[in-house]
N, C-alpha and C. Protein backbone atom coordinates (compact mmCIF):
# COMPACT_ATOMS: atom_id res chain seq x y z
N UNK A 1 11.87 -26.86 -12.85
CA UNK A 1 10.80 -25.94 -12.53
C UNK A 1 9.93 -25.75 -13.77
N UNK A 2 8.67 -26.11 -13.45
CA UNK A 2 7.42 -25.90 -14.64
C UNK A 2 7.54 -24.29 -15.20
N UNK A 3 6.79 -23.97 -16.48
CA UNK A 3 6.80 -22.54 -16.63
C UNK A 3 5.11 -22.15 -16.78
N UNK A 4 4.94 -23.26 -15.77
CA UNK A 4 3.19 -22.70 -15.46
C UNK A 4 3.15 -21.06 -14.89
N UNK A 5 2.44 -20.85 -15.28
CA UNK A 5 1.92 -19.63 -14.39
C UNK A 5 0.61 -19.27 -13.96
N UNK A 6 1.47 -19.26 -12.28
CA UNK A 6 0.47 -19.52 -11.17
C UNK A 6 -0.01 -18.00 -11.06
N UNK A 7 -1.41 -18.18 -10.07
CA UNK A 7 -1.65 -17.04 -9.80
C UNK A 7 -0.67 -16.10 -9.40
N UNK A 8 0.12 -16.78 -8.27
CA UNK A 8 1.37 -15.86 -8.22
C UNK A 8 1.97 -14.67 -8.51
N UNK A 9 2.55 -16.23 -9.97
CA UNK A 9 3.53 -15.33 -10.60
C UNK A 9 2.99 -14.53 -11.60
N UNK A 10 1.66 -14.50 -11.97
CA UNK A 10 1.23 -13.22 -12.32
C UNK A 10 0.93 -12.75 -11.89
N UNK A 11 0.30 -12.26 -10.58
CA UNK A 11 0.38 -11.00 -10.02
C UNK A 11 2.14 -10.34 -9.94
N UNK A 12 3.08 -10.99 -9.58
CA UNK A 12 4.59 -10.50 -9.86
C UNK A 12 4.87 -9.59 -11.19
N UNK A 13 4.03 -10.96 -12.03
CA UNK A 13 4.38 -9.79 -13.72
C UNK A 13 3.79 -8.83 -13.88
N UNK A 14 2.34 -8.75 -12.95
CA UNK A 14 1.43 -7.79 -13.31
C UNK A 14 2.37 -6.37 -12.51
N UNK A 15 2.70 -7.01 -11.32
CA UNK A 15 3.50 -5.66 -10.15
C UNK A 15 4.48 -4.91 -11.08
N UNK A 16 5.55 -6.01 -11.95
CA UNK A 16 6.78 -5.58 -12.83
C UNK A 16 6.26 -4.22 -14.13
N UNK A 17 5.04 -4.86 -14.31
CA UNK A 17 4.55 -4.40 -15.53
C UNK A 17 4.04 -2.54 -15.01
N UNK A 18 3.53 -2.80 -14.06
CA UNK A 18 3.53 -1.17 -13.31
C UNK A 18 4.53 -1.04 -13.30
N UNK A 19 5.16 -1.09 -12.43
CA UNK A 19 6.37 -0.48 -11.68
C UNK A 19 7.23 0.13 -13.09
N UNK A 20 7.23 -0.35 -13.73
CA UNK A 20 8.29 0.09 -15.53
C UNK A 20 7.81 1.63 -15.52
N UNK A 21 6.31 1.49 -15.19
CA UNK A 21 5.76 3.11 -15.91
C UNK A 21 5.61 4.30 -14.21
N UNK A 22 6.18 3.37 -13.20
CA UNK A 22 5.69 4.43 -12.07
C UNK A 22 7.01 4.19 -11.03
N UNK A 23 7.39 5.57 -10.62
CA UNK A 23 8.43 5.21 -9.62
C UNK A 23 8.44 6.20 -8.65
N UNK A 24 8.88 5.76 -7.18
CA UNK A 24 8.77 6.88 -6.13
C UNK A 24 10.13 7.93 -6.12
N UNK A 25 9.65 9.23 -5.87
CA UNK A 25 10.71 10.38 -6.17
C UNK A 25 10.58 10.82 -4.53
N UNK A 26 11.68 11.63 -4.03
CA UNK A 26 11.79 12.09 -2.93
C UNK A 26 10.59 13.12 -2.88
N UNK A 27 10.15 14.14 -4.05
CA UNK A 27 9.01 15.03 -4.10
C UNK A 27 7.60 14.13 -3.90
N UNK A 28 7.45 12.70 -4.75
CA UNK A 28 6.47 12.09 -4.32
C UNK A 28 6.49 10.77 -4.87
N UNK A 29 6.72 10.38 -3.32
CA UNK A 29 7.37 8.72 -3.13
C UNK A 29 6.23 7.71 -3.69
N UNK A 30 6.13 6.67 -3.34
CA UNK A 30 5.37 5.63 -4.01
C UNK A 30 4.77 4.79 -2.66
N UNK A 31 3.45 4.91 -2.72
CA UNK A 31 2.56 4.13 -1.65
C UNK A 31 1.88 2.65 -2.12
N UNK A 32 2.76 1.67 -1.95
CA UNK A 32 2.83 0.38 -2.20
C UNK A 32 1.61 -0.27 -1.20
N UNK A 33 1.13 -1.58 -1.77
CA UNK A 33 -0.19 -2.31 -1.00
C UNK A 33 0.74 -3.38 -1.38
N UNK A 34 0.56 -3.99 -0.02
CA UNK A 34 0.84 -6.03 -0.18
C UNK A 34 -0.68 -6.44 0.28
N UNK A 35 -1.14 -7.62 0.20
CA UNK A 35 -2.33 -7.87 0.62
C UNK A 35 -2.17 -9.73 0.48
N UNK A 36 -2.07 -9.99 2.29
CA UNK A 36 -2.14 -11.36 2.09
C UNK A 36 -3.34 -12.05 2.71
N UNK A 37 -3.55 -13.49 2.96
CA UNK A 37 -4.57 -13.99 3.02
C UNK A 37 -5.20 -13.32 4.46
N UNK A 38 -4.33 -12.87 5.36
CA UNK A 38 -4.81 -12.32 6.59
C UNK A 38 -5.05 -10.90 7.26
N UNK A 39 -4.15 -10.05 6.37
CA UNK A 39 -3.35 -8.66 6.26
C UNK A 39 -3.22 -8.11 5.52
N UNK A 40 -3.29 -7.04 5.80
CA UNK A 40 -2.90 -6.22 5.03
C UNK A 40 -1.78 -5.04 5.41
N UNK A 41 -0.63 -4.36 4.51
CA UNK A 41 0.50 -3.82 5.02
C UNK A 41 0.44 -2.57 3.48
N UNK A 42 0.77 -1.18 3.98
CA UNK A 42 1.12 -0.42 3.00
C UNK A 42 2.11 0.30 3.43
N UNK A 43 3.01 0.68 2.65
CA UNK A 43 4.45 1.72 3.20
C UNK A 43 4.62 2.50 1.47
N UNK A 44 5.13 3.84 1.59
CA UNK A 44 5.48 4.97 1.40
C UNK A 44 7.16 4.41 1.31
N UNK A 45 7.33 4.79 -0.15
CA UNK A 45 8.61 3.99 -0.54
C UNK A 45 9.36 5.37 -0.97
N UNK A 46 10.59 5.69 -1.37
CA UNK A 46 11.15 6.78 -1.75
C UNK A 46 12.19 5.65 -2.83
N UNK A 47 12.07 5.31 -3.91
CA UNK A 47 12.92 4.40 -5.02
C UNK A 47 14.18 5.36 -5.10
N UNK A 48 14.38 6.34 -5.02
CA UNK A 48 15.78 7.05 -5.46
C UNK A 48 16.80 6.41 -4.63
N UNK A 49 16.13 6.74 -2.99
CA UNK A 49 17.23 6.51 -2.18
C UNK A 49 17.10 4.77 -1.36
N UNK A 50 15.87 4.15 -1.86
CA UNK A 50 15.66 3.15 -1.36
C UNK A 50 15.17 2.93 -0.06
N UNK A 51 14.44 3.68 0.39
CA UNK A 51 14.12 3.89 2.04
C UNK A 51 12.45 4.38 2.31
N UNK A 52 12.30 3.35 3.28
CA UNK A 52 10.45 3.32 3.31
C UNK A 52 10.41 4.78 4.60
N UNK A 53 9.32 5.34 4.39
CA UNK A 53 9.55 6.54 5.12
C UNK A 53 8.64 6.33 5.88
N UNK A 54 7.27 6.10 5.68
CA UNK A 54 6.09 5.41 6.55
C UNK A 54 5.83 3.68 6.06
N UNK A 55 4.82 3.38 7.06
CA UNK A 55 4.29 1.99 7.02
C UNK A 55 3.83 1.84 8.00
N UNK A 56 2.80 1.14 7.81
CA UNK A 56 1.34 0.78 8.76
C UNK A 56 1.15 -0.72 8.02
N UNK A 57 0.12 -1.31 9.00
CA UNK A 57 -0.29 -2.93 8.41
C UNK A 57 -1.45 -3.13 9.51
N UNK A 58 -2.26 -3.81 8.94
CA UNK A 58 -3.46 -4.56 10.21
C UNK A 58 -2.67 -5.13 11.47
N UNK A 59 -1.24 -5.16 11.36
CA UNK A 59 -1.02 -6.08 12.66
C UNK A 59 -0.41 -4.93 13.77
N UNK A 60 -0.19 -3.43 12.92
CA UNK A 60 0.54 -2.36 14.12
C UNK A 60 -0.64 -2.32 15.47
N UNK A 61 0.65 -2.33 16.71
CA UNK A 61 -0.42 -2.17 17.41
C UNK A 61 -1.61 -1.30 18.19
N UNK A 62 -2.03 -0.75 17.49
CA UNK A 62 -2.53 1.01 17.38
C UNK A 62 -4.30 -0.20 16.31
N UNK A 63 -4.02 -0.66 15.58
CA UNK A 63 -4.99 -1.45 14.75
C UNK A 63 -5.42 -2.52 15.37
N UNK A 64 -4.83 -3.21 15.99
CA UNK A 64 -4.41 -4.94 16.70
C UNK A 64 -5.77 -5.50 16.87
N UNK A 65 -6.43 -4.46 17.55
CA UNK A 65 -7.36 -5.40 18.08
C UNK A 65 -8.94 -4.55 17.81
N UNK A 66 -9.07 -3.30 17.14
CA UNK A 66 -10.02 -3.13 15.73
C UNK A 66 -10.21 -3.50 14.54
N UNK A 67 -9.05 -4.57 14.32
CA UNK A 67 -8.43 -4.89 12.99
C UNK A 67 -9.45 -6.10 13.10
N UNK A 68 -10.12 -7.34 13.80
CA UNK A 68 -10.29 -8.74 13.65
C UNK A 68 -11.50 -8.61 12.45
N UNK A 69 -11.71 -9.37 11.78
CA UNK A 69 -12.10 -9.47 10.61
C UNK A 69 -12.69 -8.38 9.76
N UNK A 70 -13.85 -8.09 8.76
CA UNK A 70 -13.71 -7.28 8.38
C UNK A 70 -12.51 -6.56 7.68
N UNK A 71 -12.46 -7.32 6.86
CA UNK A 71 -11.07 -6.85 5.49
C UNK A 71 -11.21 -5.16 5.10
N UNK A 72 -12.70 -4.79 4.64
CA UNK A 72 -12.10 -3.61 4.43
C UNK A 72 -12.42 -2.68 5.16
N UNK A 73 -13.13 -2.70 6.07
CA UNK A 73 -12.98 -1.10 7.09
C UNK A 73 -11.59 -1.82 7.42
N UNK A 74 -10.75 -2.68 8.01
CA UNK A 74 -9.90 -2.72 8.60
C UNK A 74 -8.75 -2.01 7.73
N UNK A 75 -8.53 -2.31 6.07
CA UNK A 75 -7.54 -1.46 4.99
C UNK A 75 -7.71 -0.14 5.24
N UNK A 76 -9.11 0.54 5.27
CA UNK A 76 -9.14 1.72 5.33
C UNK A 76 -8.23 2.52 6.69
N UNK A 77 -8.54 1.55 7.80
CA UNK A 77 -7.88 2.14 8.75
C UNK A 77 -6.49 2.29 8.40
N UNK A 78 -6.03 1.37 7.54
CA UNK A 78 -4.45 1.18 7.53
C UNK A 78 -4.24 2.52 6.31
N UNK A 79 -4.89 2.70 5.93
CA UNK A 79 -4.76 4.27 4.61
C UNK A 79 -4.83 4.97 5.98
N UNK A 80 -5.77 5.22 6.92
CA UNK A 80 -5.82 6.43 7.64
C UNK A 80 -4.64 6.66 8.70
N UNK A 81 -3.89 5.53 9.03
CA UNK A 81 -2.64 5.65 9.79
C UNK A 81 -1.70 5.92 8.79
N UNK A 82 -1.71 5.08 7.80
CA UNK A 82 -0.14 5.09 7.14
C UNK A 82 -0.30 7.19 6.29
N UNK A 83 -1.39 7.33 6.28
CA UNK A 83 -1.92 9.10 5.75
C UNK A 83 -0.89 9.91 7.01
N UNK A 84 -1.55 9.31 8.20
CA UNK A 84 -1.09 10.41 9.65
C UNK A 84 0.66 10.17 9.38
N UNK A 85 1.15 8.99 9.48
CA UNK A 85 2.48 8.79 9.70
C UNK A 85 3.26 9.31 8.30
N UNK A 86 2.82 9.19 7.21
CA UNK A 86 3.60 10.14 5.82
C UNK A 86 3.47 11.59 6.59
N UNK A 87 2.30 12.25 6.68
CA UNK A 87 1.89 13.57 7.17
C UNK A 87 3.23 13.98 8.10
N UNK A 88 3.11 13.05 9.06
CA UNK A 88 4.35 13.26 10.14
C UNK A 88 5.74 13.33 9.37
N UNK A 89 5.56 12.68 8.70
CA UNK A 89 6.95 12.61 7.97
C UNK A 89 7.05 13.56 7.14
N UNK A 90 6.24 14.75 7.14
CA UNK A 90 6.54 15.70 5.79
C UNK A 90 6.13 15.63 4.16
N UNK A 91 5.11 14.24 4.10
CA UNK A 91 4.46 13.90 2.74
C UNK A 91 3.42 14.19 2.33
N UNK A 92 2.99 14.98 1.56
CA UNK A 92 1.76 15.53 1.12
C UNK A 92 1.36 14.58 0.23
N UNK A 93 2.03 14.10 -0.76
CA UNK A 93 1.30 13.38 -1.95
C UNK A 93 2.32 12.39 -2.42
N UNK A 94 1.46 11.66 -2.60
CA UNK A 94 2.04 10.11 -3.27
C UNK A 94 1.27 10.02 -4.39
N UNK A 95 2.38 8.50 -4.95
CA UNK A 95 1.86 7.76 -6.40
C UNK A 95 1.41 6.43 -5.87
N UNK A 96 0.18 6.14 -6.47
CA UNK A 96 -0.45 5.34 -5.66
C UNK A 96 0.39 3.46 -6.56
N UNK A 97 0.81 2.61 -5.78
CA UNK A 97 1.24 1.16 -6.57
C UNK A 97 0.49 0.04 -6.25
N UNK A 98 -0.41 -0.25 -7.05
CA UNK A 98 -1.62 -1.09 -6.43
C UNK A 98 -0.66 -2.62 -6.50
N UNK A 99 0.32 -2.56 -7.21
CA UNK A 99 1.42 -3.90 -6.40
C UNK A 99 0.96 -5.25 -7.46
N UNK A 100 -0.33 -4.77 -8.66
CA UNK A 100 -0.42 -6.37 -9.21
C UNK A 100 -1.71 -6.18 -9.27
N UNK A 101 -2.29 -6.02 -7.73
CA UNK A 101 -3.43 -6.32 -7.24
C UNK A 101 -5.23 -5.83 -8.02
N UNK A 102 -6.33 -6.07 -8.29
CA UNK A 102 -6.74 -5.32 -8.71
C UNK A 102 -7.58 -4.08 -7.97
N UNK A 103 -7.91 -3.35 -8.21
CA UNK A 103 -8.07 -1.89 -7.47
C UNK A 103 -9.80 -1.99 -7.21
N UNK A 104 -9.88 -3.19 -6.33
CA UNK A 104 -11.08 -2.79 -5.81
C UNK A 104 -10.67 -3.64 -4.20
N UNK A 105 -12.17 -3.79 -3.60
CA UNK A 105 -11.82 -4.22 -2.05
C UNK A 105 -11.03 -3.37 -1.25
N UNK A 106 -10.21 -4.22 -0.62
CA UNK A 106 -9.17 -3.84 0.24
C UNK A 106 -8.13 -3.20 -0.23
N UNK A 107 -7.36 -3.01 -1.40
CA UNK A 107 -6.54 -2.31 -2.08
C UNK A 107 -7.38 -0.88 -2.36
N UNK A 108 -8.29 -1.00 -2.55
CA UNK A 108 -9.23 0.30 -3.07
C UNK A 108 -9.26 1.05 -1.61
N UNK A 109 -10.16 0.22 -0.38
CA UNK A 109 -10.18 1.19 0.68
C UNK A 109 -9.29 1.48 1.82
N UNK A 110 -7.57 1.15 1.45
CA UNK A 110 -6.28 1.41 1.18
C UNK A 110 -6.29 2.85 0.89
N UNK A 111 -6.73 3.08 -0.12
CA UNK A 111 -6.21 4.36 -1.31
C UNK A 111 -7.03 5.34 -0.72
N UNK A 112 -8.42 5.00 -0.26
CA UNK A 112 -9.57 5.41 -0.07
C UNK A 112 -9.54 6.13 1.46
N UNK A 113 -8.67 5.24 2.62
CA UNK A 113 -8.12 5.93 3.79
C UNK A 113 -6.95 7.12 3.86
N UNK A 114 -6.23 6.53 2.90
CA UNK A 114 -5.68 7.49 2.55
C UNK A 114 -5.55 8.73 2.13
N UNK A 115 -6.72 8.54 1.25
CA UNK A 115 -7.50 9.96 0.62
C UNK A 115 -8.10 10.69 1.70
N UNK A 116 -8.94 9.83 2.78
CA UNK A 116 -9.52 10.28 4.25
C UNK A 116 -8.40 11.19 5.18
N UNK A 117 -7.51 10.60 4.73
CA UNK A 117 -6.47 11.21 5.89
C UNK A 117 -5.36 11.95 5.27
N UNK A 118 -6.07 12.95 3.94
CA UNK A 118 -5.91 14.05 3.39
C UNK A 118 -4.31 13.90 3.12
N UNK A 119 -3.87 12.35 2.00
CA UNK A 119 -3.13 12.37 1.24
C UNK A 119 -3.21 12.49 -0.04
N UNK A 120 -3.01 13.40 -0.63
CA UNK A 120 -3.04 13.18 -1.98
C UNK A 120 -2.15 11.81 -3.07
N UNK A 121 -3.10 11.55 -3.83
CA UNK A 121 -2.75 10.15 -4.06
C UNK A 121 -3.26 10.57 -5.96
């Protein structure tokens, strides 16, 4: 195995390199972004006990079929569900884990639905 480094695997080092300085607490868990070539997925992590408490993605089917292109109104929607479903769950405020990624686009209006759907972040 080469020790190139691919886009990849730096976004991995970049994720590692957060994660050292930020972690989810039961008082206020950690709202993680994946973002792949088609989707997008965020979940509400609790690191103490290891257990995702919410999660939403462009593919739930509540999004399915408002979701077709359009990357970022479609993220935002996924901040404004995965906001309602923490809410439901008793979460006022999270630490936001942009995962690597950089904090604009779709990771941004992620954070940005979220904020809409009166999570503190």
């Amino acid at each position: 195995m080469s020790s190139k480094v691919t886009r990849y695997r730096g976004r991995e080092r970049r994720a590692l390199r957060v994660r050292k300085k930020i972690s989810g607490s039961p008082a206020r868990p950690r709202l993680t972004v994946y973002r792949s070539l088609r989707h997008i997925y965020a979940q509400v992590v609790d690191d103490g006990a290891g257990r995702t408490l919410a999660a939403a993605s462009s593919l739930d089917p509540e999004l399915r079929e408002s979701a077709k292109g359009r990357c970022c109104e479609t993220a935002r929607q996924v901040g404004l569900l995965l906001a309602r479903r923490a809410k439901e769950a008793g979460i006022e405020s999270v630490v936001f884990d942009r995962n690597g990624y950089l904090y604009h686009g779709c990771v941004k209006a992620v954070a940005e639905g979220a904020r809409e759907g009166e999570l503190r972040l």
